[in-house]
C-alpha atoms as a PDB file:
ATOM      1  CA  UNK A   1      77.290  84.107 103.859  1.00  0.00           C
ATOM      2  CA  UNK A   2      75.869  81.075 105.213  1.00  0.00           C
ATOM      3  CA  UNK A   3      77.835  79.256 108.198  1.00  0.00           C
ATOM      4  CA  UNK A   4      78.755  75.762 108.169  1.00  0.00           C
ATOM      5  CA  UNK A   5      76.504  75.224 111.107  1.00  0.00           C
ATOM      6  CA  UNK A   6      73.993  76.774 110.054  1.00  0.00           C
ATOM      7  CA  UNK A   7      71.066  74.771 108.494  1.00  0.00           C
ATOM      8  CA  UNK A   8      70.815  74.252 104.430  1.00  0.00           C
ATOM      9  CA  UNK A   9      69.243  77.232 103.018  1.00  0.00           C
ATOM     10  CA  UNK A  10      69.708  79.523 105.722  1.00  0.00           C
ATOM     11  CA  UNK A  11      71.284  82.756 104.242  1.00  0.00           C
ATOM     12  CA  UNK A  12      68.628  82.660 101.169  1.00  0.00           C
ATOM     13  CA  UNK A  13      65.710  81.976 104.043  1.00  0.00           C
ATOM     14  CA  UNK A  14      67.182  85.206 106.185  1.00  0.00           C
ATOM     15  CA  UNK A  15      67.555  87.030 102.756  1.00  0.00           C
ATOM     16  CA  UNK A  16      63.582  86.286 101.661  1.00  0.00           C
ATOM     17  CA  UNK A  17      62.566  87.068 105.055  1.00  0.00           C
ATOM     18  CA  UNK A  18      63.784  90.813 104.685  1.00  0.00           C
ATOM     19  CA  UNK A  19      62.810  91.435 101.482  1.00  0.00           C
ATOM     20  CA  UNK A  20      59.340  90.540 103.072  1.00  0.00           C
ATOM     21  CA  UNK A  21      59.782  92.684 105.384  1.00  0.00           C
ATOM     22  CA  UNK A  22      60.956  95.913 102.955  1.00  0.00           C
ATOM     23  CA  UNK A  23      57.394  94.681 101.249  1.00  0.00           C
ATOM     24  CA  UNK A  24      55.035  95.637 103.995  1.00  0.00           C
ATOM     25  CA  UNK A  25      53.056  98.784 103.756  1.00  0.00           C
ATOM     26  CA  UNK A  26      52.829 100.008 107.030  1.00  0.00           C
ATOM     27  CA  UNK A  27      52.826 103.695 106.561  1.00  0.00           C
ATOM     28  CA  UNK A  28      55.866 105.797 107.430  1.00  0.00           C
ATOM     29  CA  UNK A  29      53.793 108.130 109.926  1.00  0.00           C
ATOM     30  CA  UNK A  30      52.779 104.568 111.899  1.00  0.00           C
ATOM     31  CA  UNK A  31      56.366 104.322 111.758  1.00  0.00           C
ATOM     32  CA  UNK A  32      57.048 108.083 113.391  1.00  0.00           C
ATOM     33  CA  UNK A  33      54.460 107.306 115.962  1.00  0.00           C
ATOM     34  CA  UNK A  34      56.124 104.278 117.022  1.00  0.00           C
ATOM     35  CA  UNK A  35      59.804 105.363 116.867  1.00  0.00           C
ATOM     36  CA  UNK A  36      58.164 108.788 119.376  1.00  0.00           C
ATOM     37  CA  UNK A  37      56.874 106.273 121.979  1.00  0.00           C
ATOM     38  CA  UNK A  38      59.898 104.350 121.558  1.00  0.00           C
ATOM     39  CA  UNK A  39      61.989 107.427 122.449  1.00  0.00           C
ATOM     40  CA  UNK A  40      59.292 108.587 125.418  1.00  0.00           C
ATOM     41  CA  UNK A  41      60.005 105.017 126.759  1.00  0.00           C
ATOM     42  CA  UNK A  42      56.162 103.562 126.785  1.00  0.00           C
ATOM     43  CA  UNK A  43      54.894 100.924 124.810  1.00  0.00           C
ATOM     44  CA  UNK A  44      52.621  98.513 125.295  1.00  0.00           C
ATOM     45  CA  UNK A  45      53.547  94.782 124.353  1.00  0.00           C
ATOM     46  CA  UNK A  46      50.814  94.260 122.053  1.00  0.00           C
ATOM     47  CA  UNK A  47      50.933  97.636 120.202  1.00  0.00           C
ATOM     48  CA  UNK A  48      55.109  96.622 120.235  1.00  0.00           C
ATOM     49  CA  UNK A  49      54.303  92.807 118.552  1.00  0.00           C
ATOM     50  CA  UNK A  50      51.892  95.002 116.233  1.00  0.00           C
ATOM     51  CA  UNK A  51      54.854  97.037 114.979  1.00  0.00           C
ATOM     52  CA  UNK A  52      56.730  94.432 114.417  1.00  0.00           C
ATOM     53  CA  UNK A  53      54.498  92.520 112.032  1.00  0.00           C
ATOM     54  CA  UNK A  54      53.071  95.774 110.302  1.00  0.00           C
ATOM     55  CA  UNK A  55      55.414  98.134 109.956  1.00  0.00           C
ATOM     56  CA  UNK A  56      58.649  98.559 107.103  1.00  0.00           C
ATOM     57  CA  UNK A  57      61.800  98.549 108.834  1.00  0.00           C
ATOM     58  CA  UNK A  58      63.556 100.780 106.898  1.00  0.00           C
ATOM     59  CA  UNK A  59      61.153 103.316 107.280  1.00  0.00           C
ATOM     60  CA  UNK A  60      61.588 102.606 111.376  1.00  0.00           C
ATOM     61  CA  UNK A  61      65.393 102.951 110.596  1.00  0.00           C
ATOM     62  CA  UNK A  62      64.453 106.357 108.821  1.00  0.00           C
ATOM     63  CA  UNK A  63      62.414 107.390 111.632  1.00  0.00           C
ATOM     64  CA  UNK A  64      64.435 106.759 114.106  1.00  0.00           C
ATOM     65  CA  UNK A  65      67.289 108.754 111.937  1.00  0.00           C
ATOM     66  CA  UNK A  66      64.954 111.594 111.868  1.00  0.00           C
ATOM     67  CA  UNK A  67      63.610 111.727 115.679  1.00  0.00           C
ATOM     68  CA  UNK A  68      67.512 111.302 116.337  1.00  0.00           C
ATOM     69  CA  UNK A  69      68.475 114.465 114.514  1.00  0.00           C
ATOM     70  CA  UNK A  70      65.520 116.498 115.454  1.00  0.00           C
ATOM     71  CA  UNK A  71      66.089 115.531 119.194  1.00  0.00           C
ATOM     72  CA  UNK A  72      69.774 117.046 118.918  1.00  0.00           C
ATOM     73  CA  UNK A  73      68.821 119.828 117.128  1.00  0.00           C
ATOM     74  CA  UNK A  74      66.401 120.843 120.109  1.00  0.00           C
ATOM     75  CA  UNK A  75      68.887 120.284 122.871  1.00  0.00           C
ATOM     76  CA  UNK A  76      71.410 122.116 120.443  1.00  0.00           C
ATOM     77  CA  UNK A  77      68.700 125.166 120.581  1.00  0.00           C
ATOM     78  CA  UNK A  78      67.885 125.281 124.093  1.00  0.00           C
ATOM     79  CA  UNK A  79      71.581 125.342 124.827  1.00  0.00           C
ATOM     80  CA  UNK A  80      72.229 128.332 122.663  1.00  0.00           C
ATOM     81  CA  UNK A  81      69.043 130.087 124.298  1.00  0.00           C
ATOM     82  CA  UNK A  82      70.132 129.422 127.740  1.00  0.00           C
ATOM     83  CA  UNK A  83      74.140 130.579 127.324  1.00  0.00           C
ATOM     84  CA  UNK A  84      72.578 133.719 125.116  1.00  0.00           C
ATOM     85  CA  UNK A  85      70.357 134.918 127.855  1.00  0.00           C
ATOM     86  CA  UNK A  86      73.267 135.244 129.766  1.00  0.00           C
ATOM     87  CA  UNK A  87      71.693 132.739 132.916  1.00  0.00           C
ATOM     88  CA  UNK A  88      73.965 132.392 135.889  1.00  0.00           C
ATOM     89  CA  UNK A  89      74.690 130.231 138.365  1.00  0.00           C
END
């Protein structure tokens, strides 16, 4: 829903611009890779602006879903290993 102060046009200009963006190919694995050196915490500006004009962002949102669960699942694991081999402090 458009505001009143925002210019004429401006929810059907933010509506074409994501369905542009749904419309790019960038491939889902380009997505993985960026989402896993988003979560290590290095990225280089350029290869970051590169992303954004390249890549889908729903499969980033899916991506970032994934890398989400599988990095709780892994804590999750190593917890369960450490309190079964009975470690002490």
């Amino acid at each position: 829903m458009a505001l009143p102060s925002d210019p004429p046009g401006h929810r059907d200009d933010s509506a074409a611009a994501l369905r542009e963006a749904v419309q790019r190919k960038g491939s889902f694995l380009a997505s993985m890779k960026a989402v896993a050196w988003s979560f290590f915490g290095v990225r280089k500006g350029r290869d970051h602006a590169d992303d954004l004009a390249r890549l889908n962002p729903l499969h980033v949102v899916v991506a970032g879903l994934l890398a989400a669960a599988l990095f709780v699942g892994v804590l999750i694991a190593v917890v369960r290993w450490v309190i079964a081999s009975g470690v002490t402090l």
